[in-house]
PDBML (XML) file of the C-alpha atoms, coordinates in Angstrom:
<?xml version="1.0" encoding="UTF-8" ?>
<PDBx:datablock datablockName="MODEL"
   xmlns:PDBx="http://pdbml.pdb.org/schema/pdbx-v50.xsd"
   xmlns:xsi="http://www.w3.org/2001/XMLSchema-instance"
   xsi:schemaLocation="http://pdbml.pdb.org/schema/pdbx-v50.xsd pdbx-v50.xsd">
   <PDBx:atom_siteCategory>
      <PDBx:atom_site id="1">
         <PDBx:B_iso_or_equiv>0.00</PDBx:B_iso_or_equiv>
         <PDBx:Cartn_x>190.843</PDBx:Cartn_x>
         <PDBx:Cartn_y>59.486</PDBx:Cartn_y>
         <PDBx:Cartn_z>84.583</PDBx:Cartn_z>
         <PDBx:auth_asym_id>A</PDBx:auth_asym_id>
         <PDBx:auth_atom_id>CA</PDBx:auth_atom_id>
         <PDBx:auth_comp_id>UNK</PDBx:auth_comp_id>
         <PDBx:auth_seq_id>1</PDBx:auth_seq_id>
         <PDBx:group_PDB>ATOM</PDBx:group_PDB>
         <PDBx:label_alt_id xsi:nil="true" />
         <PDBx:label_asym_id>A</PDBx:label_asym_id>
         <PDBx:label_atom_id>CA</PDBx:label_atom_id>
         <PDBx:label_comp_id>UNK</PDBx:label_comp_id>
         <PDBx:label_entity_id>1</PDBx:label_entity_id>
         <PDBx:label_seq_id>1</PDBx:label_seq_id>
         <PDBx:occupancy>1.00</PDBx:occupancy>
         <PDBx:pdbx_PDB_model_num>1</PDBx:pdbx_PDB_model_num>
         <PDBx:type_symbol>C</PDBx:type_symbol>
      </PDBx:atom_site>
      <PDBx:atom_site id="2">
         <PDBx:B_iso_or_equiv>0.00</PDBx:B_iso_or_equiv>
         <PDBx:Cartn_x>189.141</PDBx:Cartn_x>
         <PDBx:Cartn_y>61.454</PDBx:Cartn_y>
         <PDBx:Cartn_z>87.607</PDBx:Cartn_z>
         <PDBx:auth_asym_id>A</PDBx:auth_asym_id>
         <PDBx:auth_atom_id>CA</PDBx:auth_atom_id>
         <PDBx:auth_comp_id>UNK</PDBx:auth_comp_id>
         <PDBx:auth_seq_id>2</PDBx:auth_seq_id>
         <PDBx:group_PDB>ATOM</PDBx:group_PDB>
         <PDBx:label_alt_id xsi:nil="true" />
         <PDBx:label_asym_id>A</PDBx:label_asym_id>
         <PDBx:label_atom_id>CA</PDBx:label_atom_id>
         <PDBx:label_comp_id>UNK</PDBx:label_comp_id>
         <PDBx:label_entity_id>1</PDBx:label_entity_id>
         <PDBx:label_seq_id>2</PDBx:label_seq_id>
         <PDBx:occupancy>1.00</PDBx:occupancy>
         <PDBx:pdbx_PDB_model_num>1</PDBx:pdbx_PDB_model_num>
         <PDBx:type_symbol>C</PDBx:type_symbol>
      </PDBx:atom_site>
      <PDBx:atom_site id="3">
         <PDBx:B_iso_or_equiv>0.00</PDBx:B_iso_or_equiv>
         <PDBx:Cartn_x>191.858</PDBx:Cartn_x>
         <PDBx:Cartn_y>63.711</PDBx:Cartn_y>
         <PDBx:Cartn_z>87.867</PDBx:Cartn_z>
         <PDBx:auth_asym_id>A</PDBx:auth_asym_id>
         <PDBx:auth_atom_id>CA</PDBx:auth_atom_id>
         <PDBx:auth_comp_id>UNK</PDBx:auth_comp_id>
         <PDBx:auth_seq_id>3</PDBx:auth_seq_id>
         <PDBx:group_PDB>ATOM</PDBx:group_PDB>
         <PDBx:label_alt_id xsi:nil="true" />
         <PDBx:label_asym_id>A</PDBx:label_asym_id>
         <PDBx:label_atom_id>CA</PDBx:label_atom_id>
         <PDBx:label_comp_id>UNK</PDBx:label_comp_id>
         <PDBx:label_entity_id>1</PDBx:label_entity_id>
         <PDBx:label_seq_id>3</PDBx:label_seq_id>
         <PDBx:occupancy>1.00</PDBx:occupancy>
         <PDBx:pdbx_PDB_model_num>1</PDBx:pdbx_PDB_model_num>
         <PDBx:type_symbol>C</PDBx:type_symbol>
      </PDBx:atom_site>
      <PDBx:atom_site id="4">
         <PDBx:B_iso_or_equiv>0.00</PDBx:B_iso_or_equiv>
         <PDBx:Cartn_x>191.948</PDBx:Cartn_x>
         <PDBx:Cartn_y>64.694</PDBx:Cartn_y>
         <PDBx:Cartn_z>84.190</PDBx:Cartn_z>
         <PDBx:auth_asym_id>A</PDBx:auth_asym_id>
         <PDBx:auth_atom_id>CA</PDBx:auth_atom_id>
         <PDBx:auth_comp_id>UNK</PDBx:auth_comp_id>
         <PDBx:auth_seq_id>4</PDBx:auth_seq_id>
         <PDBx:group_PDB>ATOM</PDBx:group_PDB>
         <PDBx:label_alt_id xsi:nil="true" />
         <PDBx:label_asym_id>A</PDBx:label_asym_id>
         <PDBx:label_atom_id>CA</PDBx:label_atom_id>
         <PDBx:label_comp_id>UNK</PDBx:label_comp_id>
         <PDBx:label_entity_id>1</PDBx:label_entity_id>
         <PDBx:label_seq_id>4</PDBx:label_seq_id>
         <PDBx:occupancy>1.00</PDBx:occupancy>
         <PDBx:pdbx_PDB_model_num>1</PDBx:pdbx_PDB_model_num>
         <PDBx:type_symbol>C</PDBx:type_symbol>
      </PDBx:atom_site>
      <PDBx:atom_site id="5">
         <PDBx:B_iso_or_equiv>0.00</PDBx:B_iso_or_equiv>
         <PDBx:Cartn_x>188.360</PDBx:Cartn_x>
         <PDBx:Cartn_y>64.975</PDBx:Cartn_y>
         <PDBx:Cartn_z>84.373</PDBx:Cartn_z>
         <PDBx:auth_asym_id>A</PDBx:auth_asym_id>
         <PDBx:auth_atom_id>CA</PDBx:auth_atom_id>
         <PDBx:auth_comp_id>UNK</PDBx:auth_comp_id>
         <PDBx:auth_seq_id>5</PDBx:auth_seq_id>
         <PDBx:group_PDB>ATOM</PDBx:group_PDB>
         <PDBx:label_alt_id xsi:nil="true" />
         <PDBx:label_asym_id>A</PDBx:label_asym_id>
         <PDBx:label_atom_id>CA</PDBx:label_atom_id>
         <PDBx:label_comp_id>UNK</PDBx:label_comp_id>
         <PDBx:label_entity_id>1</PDBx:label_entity_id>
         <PDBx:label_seq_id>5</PDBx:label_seq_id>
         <PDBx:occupancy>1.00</PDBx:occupancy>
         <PDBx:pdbx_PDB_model_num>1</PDBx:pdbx_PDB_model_num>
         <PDBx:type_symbol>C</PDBx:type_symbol>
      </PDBx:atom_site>
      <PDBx:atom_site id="6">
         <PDBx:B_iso_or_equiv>0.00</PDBx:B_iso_or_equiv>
         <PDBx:Cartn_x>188.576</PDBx:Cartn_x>
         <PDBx:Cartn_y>66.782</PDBx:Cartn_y>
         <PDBx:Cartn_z>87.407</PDBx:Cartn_z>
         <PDBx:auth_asym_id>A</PDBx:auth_asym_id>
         <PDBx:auth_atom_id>CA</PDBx:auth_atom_id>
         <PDBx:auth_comp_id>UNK</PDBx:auth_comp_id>
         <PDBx:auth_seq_id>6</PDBx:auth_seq_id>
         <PDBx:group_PDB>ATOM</PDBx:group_PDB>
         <PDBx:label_alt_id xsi:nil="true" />
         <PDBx:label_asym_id>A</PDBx:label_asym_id>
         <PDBx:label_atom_id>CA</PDBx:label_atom_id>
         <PDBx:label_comp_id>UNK</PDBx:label_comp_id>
         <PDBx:label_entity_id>1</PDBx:label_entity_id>
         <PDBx:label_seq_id>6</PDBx:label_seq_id>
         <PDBx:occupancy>1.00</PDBx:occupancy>
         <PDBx:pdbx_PDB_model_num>1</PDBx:pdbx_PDB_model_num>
         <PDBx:type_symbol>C</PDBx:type_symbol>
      </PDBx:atom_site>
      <PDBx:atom_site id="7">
         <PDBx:B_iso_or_equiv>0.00</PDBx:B_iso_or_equiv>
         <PDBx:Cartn_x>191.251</PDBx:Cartn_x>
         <PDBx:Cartn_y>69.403</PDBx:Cartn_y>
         <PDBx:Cartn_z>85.867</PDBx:Cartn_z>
         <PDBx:auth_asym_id>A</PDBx:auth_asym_id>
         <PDBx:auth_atom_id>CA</PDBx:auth_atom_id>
         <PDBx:auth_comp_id>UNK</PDBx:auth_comp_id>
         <PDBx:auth_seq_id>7</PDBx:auth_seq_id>
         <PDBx:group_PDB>ATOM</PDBx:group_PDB>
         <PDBx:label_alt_id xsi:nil="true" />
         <PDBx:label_asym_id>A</PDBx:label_asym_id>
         <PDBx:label_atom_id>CA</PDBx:label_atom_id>
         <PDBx:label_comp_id>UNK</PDBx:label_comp_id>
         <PDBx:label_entity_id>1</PDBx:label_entity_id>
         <PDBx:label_seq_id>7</PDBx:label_seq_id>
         <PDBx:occupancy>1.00</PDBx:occupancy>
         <PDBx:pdbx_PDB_model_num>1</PDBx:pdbx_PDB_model_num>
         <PDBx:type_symbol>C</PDBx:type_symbol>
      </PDBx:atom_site>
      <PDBx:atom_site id="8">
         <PDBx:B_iso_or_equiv>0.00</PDBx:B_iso_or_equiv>
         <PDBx:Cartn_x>189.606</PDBx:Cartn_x>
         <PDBx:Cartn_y>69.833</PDBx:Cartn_y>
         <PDBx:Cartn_z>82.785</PDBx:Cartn_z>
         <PDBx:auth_asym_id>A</PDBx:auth_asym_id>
         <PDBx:auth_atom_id>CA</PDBx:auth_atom_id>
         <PDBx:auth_comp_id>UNK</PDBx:auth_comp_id>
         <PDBx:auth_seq_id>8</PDBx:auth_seq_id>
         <PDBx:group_PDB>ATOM</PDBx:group_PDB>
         <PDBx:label_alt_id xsi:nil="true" />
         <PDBx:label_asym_id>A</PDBx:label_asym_id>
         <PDBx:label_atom_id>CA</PDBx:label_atom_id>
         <PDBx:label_comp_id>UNK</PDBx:label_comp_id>
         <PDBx:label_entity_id>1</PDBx:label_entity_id>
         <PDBx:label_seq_id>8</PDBx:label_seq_id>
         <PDBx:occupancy>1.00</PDBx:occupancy>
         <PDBx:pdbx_PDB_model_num>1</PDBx:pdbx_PDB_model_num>
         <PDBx:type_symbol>C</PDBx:type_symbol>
      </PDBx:atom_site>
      <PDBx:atom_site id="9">
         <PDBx:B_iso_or_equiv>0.00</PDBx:B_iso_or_equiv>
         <PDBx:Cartn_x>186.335</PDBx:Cartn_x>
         <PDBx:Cartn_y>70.386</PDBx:Cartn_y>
         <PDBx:Cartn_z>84.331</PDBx:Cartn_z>
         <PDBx:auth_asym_id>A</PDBx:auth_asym_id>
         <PDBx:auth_atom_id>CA</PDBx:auth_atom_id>
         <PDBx:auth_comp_id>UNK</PDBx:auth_comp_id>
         <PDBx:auth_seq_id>9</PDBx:auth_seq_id>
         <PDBx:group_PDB>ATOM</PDBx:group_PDB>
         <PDBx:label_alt_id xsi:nil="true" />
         <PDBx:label_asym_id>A</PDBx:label_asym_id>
         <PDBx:label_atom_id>CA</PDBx:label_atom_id>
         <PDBx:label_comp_id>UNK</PDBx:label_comp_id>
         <PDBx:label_entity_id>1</PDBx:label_entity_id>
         <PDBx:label_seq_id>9</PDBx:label_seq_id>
         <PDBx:occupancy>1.00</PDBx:occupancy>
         <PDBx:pdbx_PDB_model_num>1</PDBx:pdbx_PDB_model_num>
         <PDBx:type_symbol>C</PDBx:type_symbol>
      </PDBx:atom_site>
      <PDBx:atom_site id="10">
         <PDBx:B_iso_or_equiv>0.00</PDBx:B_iso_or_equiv>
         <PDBx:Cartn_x>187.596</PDBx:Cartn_x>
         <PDBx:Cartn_y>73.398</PDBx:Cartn_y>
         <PDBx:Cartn_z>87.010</PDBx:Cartn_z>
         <PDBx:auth_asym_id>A</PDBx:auth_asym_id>
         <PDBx:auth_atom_id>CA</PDBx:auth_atom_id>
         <PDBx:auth_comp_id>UNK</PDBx:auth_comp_id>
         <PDBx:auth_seq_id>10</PDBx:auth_seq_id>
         <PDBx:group_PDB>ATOM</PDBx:group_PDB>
         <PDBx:label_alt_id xsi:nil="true" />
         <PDBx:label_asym_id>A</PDBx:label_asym_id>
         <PDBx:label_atom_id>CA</PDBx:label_atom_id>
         <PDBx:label_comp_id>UNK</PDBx:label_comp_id>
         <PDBx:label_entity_id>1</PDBx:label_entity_id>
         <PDBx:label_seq_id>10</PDBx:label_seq_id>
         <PDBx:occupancy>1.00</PDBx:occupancy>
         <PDBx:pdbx_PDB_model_num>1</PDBx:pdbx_PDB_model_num>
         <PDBx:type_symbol>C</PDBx:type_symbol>
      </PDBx:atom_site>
      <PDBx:atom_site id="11">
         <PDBx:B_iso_or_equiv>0.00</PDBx:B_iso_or_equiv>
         <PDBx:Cartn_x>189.707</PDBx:Cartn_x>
         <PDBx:Cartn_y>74.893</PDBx:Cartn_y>
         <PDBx:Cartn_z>84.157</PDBx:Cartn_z>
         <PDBx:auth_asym_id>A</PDBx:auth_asym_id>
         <PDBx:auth_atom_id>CA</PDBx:auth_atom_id>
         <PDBx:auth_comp_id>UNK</PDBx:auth_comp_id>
         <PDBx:auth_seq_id>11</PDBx:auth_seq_id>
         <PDBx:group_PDB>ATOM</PDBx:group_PDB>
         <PDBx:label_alt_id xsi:nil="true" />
         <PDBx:label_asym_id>A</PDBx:label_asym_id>
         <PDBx:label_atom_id>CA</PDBx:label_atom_id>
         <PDBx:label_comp_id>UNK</PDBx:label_comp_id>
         <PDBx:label_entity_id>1</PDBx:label_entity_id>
         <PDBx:label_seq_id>11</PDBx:label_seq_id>
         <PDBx:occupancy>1.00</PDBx:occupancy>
         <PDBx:pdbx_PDB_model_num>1</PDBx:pdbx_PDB_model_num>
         <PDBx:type_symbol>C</PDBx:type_symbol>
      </PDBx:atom_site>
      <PDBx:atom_site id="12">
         <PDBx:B_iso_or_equiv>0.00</PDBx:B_iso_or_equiv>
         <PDBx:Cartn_x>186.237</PDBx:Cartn_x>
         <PDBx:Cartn_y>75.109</PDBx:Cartn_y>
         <PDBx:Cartn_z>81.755</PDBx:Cartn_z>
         <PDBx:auth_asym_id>A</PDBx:auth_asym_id>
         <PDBx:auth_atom_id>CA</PDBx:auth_atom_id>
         <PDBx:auth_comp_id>UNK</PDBx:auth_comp_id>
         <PDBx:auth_seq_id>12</PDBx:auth_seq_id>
         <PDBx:group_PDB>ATOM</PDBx:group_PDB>
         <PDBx:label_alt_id xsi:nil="true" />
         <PDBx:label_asym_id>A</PDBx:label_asym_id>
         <PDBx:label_atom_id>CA</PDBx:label_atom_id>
         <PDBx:label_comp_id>UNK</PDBx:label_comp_id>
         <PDBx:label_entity_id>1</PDBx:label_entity_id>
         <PDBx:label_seq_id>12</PDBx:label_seq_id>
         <PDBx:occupancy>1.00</PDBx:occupancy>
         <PDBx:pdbx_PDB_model_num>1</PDBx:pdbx_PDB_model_num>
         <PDBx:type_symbol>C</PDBx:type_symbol>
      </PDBx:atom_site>
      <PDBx:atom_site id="13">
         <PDBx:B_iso_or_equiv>0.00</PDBx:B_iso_or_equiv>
         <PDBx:Cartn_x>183.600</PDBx:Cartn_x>
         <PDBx:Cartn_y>75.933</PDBx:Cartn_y>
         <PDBx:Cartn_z>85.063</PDBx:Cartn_z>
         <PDBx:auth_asym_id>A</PDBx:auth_asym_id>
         <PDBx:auth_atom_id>CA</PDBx:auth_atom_id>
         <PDBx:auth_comp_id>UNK</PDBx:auth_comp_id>
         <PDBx:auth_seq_id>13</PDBx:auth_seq_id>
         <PDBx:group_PDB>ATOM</PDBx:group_PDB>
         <PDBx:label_alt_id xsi:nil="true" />
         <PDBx:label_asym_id>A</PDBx:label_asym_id>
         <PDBx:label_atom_id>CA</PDBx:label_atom_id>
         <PDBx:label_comp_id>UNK</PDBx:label_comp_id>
         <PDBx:label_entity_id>1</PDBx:label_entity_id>
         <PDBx:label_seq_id>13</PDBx:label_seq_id>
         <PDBx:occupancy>1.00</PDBx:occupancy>
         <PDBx:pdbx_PDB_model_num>1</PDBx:pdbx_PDB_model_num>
         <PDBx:type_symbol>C</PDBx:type_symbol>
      </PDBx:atom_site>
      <PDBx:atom_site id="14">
         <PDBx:B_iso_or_equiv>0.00</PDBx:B_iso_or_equiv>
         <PDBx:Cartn_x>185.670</PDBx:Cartn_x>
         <PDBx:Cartn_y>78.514</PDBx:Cartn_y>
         <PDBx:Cartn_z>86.370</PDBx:Cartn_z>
         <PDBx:auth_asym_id>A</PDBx:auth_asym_id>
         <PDBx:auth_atom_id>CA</PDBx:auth_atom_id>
         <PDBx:auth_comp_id>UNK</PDBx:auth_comp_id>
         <PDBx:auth_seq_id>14</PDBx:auth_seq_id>
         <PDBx:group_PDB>ATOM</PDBx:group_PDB>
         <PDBx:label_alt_id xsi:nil="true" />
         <PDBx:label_asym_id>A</PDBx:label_asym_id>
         <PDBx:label_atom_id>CA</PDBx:label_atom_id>
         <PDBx:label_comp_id>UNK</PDBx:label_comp_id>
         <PDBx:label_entity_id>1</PDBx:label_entity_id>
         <PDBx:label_seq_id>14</PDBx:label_seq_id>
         <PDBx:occupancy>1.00</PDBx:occupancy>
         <PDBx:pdbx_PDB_model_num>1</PDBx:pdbx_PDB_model_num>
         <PDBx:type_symbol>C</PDBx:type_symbol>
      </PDBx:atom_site>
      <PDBx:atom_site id="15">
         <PDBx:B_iso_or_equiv>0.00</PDBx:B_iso_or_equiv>
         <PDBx:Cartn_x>185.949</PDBx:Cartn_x>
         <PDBx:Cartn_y>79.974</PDBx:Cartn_y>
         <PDBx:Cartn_z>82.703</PDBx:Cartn_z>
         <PDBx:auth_asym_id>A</PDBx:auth_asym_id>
         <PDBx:auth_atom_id>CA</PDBx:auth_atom_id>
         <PDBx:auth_comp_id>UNK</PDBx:auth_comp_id>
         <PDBx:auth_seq_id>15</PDBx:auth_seq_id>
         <PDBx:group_PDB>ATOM</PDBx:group_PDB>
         <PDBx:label_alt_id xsi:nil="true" />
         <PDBx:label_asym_id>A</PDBx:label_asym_id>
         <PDBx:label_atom_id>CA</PDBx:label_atom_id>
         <PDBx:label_comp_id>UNK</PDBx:label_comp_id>
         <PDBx:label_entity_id>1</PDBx:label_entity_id>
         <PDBx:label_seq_id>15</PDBx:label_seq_id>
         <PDBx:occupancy>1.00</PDBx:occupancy>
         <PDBx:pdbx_PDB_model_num>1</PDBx:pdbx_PDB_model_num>
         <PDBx:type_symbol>C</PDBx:type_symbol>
      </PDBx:atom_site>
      <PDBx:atom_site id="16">
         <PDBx:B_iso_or_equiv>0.00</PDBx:B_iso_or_equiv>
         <PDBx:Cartn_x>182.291</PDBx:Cartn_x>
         <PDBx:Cartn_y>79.432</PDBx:Cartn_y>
         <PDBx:Cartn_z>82.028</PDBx:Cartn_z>
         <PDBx:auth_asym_id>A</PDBx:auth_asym_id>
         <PDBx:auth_atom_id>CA</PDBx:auth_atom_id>
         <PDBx:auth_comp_id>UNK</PDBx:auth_comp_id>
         <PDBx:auth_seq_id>16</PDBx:auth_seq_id>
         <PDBx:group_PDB>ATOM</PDBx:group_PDB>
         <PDBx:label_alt_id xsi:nil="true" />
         <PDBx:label_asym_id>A</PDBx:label_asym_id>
         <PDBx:label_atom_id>CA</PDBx:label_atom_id>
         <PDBx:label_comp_id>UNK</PDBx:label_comp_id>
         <PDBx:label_entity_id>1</PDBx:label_entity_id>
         <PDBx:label_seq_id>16</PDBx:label_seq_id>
         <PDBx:occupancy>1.00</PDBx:occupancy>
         <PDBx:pdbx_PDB_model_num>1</PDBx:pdbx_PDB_model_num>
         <PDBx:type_symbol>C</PDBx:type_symbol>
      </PDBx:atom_site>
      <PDBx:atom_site id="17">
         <PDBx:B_iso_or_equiv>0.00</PDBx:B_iso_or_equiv>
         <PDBx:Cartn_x>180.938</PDBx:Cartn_x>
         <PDBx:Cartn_y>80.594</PDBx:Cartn_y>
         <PDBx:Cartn_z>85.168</PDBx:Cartn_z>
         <PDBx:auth_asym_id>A</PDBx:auth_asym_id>
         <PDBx:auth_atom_id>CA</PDBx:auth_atom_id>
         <PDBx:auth_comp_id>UNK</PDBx:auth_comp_id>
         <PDBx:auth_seq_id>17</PDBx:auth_seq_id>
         <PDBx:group_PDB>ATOM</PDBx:group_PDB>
         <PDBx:label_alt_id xsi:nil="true" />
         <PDBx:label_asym_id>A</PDBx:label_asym_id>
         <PDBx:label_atom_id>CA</PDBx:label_atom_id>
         <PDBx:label_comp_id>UNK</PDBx:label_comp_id>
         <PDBx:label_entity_id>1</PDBx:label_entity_id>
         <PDBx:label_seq_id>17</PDBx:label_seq_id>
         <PDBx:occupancy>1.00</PDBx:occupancy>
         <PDBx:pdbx_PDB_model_num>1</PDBx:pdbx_PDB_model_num>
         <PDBx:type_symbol>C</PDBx:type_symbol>
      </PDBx:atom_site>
      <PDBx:atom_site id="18">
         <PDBx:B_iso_or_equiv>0.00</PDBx:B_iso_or_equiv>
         <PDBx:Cartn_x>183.387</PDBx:Cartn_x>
         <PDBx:Cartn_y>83.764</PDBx:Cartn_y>
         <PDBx:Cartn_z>84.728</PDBx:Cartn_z>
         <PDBx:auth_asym_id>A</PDBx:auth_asym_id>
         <PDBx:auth_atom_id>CA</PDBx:auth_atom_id>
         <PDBx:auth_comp_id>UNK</PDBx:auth_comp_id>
         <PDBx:auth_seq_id>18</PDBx:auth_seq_id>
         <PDBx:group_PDB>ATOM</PDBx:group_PDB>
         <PDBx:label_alt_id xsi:nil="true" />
         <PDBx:label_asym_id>A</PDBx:label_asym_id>
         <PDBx:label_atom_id>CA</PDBx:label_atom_id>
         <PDBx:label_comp_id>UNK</PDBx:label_comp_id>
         <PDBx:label_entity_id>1</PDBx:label_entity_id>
         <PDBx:label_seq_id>18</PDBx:label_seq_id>
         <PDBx:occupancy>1.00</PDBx:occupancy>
         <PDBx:pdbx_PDB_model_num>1</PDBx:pdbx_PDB_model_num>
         <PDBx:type_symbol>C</PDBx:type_symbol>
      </PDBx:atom_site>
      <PDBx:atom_site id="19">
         <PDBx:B_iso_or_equiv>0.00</PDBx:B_iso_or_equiv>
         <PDBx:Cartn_x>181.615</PDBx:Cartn_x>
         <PDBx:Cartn_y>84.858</PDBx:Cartn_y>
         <PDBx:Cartn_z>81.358</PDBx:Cartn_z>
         <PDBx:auth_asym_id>A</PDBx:auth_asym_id>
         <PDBx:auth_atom_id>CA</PDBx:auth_atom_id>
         <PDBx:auth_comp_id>UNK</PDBx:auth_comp_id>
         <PDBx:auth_seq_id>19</PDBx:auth_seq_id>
         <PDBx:group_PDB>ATOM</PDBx:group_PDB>
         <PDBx:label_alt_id xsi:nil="true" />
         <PDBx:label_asym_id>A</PDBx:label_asym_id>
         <PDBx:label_atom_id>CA</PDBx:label_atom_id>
         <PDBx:label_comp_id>UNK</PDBx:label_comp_id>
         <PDBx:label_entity_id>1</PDBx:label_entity_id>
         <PDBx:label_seq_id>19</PDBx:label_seq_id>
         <PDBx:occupancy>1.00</PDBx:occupancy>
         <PDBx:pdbx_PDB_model_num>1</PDBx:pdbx_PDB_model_num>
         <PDBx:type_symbol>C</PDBx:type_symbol>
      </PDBx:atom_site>
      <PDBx:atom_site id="20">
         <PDBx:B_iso_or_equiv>0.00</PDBx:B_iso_or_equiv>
         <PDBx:Cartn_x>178.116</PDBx:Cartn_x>
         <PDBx:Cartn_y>84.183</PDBx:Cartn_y>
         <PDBx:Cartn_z>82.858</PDBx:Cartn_z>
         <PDBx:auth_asym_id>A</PDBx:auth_asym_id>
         <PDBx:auth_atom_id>CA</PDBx:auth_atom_id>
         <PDBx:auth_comp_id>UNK</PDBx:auth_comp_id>
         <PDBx:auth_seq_id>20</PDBx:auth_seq_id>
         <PDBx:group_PDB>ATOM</PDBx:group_PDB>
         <PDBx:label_alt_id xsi:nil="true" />
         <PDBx:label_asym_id>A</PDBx:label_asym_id>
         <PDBx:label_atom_id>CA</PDBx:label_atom_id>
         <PDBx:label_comp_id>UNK</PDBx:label_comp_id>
         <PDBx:label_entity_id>1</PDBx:label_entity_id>
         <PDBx:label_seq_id>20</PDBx:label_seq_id>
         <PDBx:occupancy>1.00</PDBx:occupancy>
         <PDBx:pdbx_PDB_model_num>1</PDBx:pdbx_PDB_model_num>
         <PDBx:type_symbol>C</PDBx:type_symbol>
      </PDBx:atom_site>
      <PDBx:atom_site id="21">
         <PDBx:B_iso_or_equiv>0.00</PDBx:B_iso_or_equiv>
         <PDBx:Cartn_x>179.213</PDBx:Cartn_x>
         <PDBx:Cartn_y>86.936</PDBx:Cartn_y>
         <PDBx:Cartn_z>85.382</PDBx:Cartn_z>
         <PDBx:auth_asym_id>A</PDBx:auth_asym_id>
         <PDBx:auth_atom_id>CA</PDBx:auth_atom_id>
         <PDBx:auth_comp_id>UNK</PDBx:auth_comp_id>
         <PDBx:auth_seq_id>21</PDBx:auth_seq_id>
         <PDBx:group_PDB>ATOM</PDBx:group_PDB>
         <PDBx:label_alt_id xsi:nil="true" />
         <PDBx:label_asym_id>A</PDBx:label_asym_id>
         <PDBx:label_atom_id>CA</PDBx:label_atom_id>
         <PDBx:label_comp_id>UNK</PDBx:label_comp_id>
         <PDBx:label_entity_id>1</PDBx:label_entity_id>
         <PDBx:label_seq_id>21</PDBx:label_seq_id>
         <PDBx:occupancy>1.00</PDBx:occupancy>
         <PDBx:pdbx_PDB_model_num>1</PDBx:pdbx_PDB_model_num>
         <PDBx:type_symbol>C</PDBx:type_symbol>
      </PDBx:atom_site>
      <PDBx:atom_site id="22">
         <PDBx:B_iso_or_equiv>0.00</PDBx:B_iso_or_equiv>
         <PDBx:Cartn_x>180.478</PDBx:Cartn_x>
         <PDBx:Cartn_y>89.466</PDBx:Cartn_y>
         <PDBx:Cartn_z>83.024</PDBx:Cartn_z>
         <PDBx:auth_asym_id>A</PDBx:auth_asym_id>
         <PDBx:auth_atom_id>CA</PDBx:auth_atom_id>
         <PDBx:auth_comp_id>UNK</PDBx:auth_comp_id>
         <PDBx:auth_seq_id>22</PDBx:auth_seq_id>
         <PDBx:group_PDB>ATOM</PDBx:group_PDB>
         <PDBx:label_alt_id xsi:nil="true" />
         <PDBx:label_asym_id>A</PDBx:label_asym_id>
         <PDBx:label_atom_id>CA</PDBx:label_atom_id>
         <PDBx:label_comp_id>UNK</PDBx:label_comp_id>
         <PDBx:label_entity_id>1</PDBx:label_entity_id>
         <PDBx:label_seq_id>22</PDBx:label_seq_id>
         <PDBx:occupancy>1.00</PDBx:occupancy>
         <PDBx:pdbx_PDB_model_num>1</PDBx:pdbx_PDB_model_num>
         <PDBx:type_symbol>C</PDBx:type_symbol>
      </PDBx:atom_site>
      <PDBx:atom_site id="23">
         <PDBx:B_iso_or_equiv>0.00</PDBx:B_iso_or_equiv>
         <PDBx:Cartn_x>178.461</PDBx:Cartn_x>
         <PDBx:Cartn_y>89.008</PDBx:Cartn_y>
         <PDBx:Cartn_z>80.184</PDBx:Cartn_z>
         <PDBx:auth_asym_id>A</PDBx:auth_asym_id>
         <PDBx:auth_atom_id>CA</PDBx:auth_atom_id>
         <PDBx:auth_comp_id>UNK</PDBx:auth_comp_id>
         <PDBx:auth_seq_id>23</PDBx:auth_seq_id>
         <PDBx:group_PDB>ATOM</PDBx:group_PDB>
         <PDBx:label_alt_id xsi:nil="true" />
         <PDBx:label_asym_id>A</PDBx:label_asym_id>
         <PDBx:label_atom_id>CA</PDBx:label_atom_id>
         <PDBx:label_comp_id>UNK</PDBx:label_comp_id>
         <PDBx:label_entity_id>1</PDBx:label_entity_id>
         <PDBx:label_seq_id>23</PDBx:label_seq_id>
         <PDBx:occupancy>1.00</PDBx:occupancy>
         <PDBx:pdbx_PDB_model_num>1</PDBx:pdbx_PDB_model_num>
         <PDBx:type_symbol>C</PDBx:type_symbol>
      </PDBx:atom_site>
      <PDBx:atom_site id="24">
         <PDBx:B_iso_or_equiv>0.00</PDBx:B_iso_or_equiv>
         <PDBx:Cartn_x>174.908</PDBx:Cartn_x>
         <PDBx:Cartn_y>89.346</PDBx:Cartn_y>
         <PDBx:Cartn_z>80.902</PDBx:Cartn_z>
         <PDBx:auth_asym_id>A</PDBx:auth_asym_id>
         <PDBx:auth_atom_id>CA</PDBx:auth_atom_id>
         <PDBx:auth_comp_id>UNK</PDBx:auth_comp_id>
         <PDBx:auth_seq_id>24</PDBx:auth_seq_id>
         <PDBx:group_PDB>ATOM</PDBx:group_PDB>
         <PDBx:label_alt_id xsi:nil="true" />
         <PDBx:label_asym_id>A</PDBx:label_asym_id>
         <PDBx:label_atom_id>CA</PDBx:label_atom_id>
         <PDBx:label_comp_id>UNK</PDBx:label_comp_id>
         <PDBx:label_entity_id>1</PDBx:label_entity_id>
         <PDBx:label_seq_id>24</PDBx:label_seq_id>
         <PDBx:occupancy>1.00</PDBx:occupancy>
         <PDBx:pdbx_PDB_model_num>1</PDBx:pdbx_PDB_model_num>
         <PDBx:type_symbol>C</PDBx:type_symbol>
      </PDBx:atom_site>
   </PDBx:atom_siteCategory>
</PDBx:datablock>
Protein backbone atom coordinates (compact mmCIF):
# COMPACT_ATOMS: atom_id res chain seq x y z
CA UNK A 1 0.00 0.00 0.00
CA UNK A 2 2.83 2.67 0.89
CA UNK A 3 4.64 1.95 -2.07
CA UNK A 4 1.72 2.36 -4.47
CA UNK A 5 0.88 5.35 -2.64
CA UNK A 6 4.25 6.41 -2.68
CA UNK A 7 4.56 5.89 -6.68
CA UNK A 8 1.45 7.33 -7.48
CA UNK A 9 2.02 10.29 -5.41
CA UNK A 10 5.79 11.27 -7.02
CA UNK A 11 4.39 10.44 -10.51
CA UNK A 12 1.26 13.21 -9.87
CA UNK A 13 3.68 15.90 -7.53
CA UNK A 14 6.33 15.94 -9.90
CA UNK A 15 3.63 16.49 -12.74
CA UNK A 16 1.73 18.99 -10.67
CA UNK A 17 4.50 20.89 -9.35
CA UNK A 18 5.91 20.92 -13.13
CA UNK A 19 2.73 22.86 -14.46
CA UNK A 20 2.77 25.24 -11.41
CA UNK A 21 6.27 26.18 -12.82
CA UNK A 22 5.40 26.68 -16.36
CA UNK A 23 2.09 27.87 -16.22
CA UNK A 24 1.76 30.89 -14.22
Amino acid sequence: EALAGFALGTALGILCGAVLHYSP
